[in-house]
C-alpha atoms as a PDB file:
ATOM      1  CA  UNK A   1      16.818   5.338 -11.721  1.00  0.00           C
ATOM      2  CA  UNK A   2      14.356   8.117  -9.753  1.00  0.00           C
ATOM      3  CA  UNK A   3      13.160   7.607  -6.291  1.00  0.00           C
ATOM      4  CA  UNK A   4       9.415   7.315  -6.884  1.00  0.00           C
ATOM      5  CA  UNK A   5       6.755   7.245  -4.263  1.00  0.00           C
ATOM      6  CA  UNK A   6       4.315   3.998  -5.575  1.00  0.00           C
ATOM      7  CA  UNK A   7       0.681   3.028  -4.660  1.00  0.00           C
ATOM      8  CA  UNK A   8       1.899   0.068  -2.959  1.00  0.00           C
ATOM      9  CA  UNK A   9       3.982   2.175  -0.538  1.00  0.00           C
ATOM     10  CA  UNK A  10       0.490   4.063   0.172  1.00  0.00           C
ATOM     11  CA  UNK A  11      -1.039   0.570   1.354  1.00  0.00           C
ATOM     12  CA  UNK A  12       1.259  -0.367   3.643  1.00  0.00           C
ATOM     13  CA  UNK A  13       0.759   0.119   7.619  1.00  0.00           C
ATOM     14  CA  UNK A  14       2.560   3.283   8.753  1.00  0.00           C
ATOM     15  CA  UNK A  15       5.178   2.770  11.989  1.00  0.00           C
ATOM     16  CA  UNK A  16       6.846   5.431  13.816  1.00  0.00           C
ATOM     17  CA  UNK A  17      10.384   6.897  12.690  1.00  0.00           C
ATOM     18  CA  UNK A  18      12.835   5.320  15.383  1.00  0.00           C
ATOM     19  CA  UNK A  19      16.075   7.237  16.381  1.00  0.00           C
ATOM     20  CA  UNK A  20      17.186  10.413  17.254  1.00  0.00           C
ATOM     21  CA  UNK A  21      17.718  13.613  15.256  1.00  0.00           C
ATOM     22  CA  UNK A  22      21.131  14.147  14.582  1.00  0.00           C
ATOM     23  CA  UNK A  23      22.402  18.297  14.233  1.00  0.00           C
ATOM     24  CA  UNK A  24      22.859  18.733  10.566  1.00  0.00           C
ATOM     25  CA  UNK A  25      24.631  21.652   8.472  1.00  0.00           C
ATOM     26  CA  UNK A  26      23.627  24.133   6.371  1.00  0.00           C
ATOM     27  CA  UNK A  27      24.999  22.420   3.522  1.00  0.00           C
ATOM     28  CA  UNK A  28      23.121  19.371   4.413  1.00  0.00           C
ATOM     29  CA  UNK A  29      19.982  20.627   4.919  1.00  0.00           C
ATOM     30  CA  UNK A  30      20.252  22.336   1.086  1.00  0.00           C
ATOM     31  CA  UNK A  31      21.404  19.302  -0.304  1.00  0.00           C
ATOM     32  CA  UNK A  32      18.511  17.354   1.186  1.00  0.00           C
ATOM     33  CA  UNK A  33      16.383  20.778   0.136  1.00  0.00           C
ATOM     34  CA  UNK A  34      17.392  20.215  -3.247  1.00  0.00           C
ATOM     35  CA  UNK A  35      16.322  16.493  -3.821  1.00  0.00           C
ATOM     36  CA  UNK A  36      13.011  16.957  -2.032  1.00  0.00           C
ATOM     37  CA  UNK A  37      12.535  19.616  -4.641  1.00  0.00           C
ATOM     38  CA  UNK A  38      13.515  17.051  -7.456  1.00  0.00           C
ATOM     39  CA  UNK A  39      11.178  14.655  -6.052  1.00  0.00           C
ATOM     40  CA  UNK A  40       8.414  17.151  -5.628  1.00  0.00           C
ATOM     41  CA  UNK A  41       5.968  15.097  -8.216  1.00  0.00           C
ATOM     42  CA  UNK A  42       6.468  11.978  -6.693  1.00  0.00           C
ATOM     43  CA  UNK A  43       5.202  13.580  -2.847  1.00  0.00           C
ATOM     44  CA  UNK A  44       2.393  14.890  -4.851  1.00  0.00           C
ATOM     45  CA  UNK A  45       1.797  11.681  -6.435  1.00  0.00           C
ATOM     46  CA  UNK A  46       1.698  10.292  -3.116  1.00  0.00           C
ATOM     47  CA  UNK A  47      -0.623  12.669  -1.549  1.00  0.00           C
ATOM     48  CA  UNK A  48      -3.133  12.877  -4.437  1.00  0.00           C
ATOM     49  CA  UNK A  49      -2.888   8.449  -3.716  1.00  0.00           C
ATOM     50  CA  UNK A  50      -4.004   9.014  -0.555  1.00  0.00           C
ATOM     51  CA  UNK A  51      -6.801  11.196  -1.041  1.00  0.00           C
ATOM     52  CA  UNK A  52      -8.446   8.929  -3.878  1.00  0.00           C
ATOM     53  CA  UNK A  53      -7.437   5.741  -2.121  1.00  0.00           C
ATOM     54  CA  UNK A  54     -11.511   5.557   0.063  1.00  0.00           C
ATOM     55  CA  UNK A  55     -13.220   7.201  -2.538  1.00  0.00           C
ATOM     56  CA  UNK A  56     -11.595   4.090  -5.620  1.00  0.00           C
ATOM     57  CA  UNK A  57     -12.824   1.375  -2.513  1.00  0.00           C
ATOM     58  CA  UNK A  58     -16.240   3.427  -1.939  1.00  0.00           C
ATOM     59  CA  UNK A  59     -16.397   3.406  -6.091  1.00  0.00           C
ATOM     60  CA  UNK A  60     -15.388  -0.311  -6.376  1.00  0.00           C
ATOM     61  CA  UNK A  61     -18.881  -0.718  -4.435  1.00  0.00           C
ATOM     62  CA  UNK A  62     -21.423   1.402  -6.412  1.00  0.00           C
ATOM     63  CA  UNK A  63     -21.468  -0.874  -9.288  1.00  0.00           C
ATOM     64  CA  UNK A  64     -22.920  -4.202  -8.086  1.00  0.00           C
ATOM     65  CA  UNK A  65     -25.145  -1.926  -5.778  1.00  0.00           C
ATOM     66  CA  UNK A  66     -26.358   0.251  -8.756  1.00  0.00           C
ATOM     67  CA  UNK A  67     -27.284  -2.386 -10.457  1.00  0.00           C
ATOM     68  CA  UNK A  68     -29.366  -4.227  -7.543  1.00  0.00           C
ATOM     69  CA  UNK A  69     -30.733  -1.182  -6.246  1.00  0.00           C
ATOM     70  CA  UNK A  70     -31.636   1.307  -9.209  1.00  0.00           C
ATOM     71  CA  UNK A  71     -34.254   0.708 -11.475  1.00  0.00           C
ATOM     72  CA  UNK A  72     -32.819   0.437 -14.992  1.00  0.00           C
ATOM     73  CA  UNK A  73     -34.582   3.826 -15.994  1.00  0.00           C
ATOM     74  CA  UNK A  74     -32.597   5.724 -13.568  1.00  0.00           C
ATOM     75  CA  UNK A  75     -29.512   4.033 -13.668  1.00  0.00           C
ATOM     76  CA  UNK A  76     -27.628   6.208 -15.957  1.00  0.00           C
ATOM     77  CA  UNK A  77     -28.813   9.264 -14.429  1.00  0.00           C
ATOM     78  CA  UNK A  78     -28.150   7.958 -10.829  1.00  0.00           C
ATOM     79  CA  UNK A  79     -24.406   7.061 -11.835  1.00  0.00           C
ATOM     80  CA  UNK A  80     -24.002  10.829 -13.010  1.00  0.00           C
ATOM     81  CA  UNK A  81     -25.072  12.167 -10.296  1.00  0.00           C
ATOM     82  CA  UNK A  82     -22.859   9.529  -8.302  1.00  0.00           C
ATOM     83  CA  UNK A  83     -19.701  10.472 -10.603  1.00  0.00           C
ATOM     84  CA  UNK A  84     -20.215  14.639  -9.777  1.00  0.00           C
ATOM     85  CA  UNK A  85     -19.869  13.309  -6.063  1.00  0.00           C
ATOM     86  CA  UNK A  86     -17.109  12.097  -6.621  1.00  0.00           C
ATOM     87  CA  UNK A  87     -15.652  14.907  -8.644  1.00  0.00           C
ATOM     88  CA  UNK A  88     -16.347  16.819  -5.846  1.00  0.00           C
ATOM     89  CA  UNK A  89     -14.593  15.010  -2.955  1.00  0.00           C
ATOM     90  CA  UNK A  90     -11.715  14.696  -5.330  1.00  0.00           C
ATOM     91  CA  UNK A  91     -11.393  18.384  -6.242  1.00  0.00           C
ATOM     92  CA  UNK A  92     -11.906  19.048  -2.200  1.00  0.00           C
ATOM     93  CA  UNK A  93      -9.536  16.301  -0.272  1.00  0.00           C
ATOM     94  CA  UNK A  94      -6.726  16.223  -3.289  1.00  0.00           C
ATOM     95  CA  UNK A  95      -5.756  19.689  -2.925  1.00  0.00           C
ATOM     96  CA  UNK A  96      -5.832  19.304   0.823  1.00  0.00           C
ATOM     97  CA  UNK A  97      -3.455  15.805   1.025  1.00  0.00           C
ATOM     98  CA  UNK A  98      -1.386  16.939  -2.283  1.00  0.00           C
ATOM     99  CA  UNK A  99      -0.564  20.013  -0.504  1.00  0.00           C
ATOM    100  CA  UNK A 100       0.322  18.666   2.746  1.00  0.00           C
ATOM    101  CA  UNK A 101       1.916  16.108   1.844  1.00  0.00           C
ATOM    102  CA  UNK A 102       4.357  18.979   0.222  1.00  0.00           C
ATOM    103  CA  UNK A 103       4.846  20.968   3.249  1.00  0.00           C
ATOM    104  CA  UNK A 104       5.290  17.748   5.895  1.00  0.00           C
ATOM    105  CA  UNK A 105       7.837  16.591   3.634  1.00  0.00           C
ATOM    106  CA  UNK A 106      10.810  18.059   4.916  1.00  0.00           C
ATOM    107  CA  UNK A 107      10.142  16.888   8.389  1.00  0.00           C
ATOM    108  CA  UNK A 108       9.812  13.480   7.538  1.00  0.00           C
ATOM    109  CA  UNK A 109      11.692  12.554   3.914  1.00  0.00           C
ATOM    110  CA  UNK A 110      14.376  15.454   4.922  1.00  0.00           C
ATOM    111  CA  UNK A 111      14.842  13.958   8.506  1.00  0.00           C
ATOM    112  CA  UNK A 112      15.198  10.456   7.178  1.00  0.00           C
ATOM    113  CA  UNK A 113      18.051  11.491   4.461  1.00  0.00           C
ATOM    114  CA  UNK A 114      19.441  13.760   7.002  1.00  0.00           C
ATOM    115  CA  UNK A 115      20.102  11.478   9.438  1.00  0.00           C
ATOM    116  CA  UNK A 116      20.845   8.621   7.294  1.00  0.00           C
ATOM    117  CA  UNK A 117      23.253  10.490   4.575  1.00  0.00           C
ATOM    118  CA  UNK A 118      26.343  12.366   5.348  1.00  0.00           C
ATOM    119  CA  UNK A 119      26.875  15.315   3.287  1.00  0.00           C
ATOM    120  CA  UNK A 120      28.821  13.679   0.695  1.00  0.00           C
ATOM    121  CA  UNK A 121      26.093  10.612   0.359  1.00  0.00           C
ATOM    122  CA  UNK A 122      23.607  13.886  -0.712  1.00  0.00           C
ATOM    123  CA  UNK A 123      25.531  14.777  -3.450  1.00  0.00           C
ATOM    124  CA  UNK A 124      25.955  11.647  -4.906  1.00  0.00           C
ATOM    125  CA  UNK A 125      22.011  10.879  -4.398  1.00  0.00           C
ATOM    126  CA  UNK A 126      21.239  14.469  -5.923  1.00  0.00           C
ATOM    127  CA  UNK A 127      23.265  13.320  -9.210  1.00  0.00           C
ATOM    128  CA  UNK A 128      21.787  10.200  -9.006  1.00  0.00           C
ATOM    129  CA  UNK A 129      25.014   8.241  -9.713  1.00  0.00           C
ATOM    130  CA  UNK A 130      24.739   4.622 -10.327  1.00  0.00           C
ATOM    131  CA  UNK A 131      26.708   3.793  -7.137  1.00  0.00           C
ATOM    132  CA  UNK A 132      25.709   1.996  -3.644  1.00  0.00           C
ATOM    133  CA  UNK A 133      25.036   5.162  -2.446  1.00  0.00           C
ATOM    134  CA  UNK A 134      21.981   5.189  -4.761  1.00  0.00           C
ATOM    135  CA  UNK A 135      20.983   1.573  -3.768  1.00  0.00           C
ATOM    136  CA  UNK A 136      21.059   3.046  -0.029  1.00  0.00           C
ATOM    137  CA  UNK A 137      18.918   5.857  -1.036  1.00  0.00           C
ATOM    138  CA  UNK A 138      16.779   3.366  -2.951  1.00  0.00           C
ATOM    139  CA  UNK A 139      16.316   0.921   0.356  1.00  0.00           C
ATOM    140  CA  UNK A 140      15.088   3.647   2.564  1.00  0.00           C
ATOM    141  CA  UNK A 141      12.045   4.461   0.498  1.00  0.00           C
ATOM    142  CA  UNK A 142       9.570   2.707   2.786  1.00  0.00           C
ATOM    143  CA  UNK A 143      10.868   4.207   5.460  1.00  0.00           C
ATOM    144  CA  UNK A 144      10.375   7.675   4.291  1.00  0.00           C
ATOM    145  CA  UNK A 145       7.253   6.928   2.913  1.00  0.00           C
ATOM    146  CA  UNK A 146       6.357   5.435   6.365  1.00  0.00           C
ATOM    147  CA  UNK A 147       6.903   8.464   7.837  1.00  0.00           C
ATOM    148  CA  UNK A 148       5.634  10.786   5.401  1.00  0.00           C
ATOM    149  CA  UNK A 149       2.420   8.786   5.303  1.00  0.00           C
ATOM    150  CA  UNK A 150       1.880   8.855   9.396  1.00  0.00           C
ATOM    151  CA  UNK A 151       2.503  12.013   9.707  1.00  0.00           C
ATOM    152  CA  UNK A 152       0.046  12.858   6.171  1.00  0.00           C
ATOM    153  CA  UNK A 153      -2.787  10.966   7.533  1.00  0.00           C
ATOM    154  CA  UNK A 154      -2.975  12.553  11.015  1.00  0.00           C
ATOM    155  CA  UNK A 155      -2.528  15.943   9.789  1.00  0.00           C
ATOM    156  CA  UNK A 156      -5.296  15.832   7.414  1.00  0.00           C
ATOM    157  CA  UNK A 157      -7.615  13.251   8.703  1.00  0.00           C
ATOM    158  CA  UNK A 158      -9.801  16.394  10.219  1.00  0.00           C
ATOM    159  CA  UNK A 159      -9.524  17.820   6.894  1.00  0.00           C
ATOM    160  CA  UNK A 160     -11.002  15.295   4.859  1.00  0.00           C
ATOM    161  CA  UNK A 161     -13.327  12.792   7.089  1.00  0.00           C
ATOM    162  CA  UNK A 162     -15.732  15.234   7.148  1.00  0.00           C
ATOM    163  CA  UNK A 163     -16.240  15.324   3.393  1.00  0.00           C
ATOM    164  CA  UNK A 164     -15.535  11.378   2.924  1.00  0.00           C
ATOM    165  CA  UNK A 165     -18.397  10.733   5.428  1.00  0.00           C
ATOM    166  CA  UNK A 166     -20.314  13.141   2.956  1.00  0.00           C
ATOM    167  CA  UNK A 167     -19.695  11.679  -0.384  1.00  0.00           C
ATOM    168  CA  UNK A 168     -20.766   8.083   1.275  1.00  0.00           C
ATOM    169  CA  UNK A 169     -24.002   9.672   2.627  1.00  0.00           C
ATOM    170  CA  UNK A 170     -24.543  11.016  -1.385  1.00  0.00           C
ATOM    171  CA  UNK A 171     -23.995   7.955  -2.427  1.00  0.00           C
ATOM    172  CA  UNK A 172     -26.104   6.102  -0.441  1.00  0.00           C
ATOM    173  CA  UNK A 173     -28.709   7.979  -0.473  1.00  0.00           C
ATOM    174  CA  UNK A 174     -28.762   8.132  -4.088  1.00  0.00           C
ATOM    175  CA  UNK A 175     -28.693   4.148  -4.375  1.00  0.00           C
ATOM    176  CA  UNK A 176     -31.419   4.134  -1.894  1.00  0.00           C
ATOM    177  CA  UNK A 177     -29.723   2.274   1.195  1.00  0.00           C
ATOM    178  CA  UNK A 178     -28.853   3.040   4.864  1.00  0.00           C
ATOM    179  CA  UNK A 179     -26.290   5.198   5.300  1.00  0.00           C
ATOM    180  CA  UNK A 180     -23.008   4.153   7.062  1.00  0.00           C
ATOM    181  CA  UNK A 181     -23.515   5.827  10.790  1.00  0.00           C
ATOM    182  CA  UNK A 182     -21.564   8.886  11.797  1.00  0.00           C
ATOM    183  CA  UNK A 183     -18.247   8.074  12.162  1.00  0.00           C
ATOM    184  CA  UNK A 184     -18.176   5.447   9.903  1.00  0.00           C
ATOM    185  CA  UNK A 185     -16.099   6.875   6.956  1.00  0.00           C
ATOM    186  CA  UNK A 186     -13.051   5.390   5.755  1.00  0.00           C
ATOM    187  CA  UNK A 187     -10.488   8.043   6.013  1.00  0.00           C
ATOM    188  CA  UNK A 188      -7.788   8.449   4.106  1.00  0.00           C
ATOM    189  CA  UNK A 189      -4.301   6.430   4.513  1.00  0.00           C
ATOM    190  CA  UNK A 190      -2.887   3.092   4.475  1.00  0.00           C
ATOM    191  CA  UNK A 191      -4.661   0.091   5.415  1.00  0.00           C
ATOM    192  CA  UNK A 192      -2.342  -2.388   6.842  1.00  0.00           C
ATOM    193  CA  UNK A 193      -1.259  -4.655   4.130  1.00  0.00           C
ATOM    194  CA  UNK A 194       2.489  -6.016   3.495  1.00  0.00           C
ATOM    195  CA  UNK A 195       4.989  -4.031   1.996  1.00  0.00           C
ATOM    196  CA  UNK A 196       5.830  -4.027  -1.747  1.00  0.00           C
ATOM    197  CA  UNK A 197       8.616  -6.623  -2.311  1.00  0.00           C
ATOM    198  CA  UNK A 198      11.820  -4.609  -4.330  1.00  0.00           C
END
């Protein structure tokens, strides 16, 4: 079975790593190099999560308000226009969260398996034996993705508020309403909610 990153681990409230660093080898740190690598999609995955996460809520919301605000003429051309919005926060924040996500990896997935796996433990997880080792590996998921995610959503919050608060000013506009004031925007993250049961 493959660690996977899931959308319920994006939802849930993000908490500090606790503990110290612990000095790790070279050998370590490759191992640990090597299953981020292998893992790659699912960080992406996560990222990419992230990034749609306000705009699928803000979406959720045009609907009902199309509908009540649009006359039925201009519906159909009003919800085009609305879905190019979109488009274009998604092809801006994505890239932005996907790629982060990548990069802060390491100092958050890596440090949890470093300092929770000896050497030996890494090399087991890498060849994904069915053994407890892998069950170990398996239980620490939130807690990577806890501190993948805090670290994710501070690091690009300046990135992408900016165009979130955008897109819900489109929107808006477009349906006719009041937009939300400055500062307003949803960014992107986790919204507290409770963990995923295993």
């Amino acid at each position: 079975m493959k660690f996977r990153f899931t959308l319920a681990a994006c939802l849930i409230a993000v908490t500090p790593l606790a503990g110290a660093q612990t000095p790790s080898s070279p050998a370590k740190k490759e191992l640990v190099q090597k299953i981020l690598v292998a893992q790659q999609a699912g960080i992406e995955a996560m990222g990419q999560q992230l990034a749609e996460q306000p705009a699928a809520r803000l979406m959720q919301q045009v609907g009902p308000a199309l509908q009540q605000r649009v006359p039925a003429d201009k519906r159909e051309a009003v919800a085009k226009e609305i879905q190019a919005d979109f488009k274009k926060y998604a092809d801006e924040a994505v890239p932005i969260v996907r790629e982060r996500a990548v990069k802060l990896a390491p100092s958050t997935i890596g440090a949890v398996l470093e300092e929770k796996f000896s050497e030996d433990e890494l090399k087991q997880v890498l060849a994904m034996l069915e053994s407890p080792v892998n069950r170990k590996f398996q239980s620490l998921g939130g807690e990577m993705q806890r501190s993948l995610g805090e670290k994710l959503v501070a690091d690009t919050r300046p990135m992408v508020e900016g165009k979130l608060q955008t897109l819900e000013r489109s929107v808006a506009r477009r349906l006719g309403i009041e937009p939300p004031p400055a500062g307003g925007a949803a960014t992107p993250g986790p919204r507290a909610s409770a963990p995923a049961k295993k």
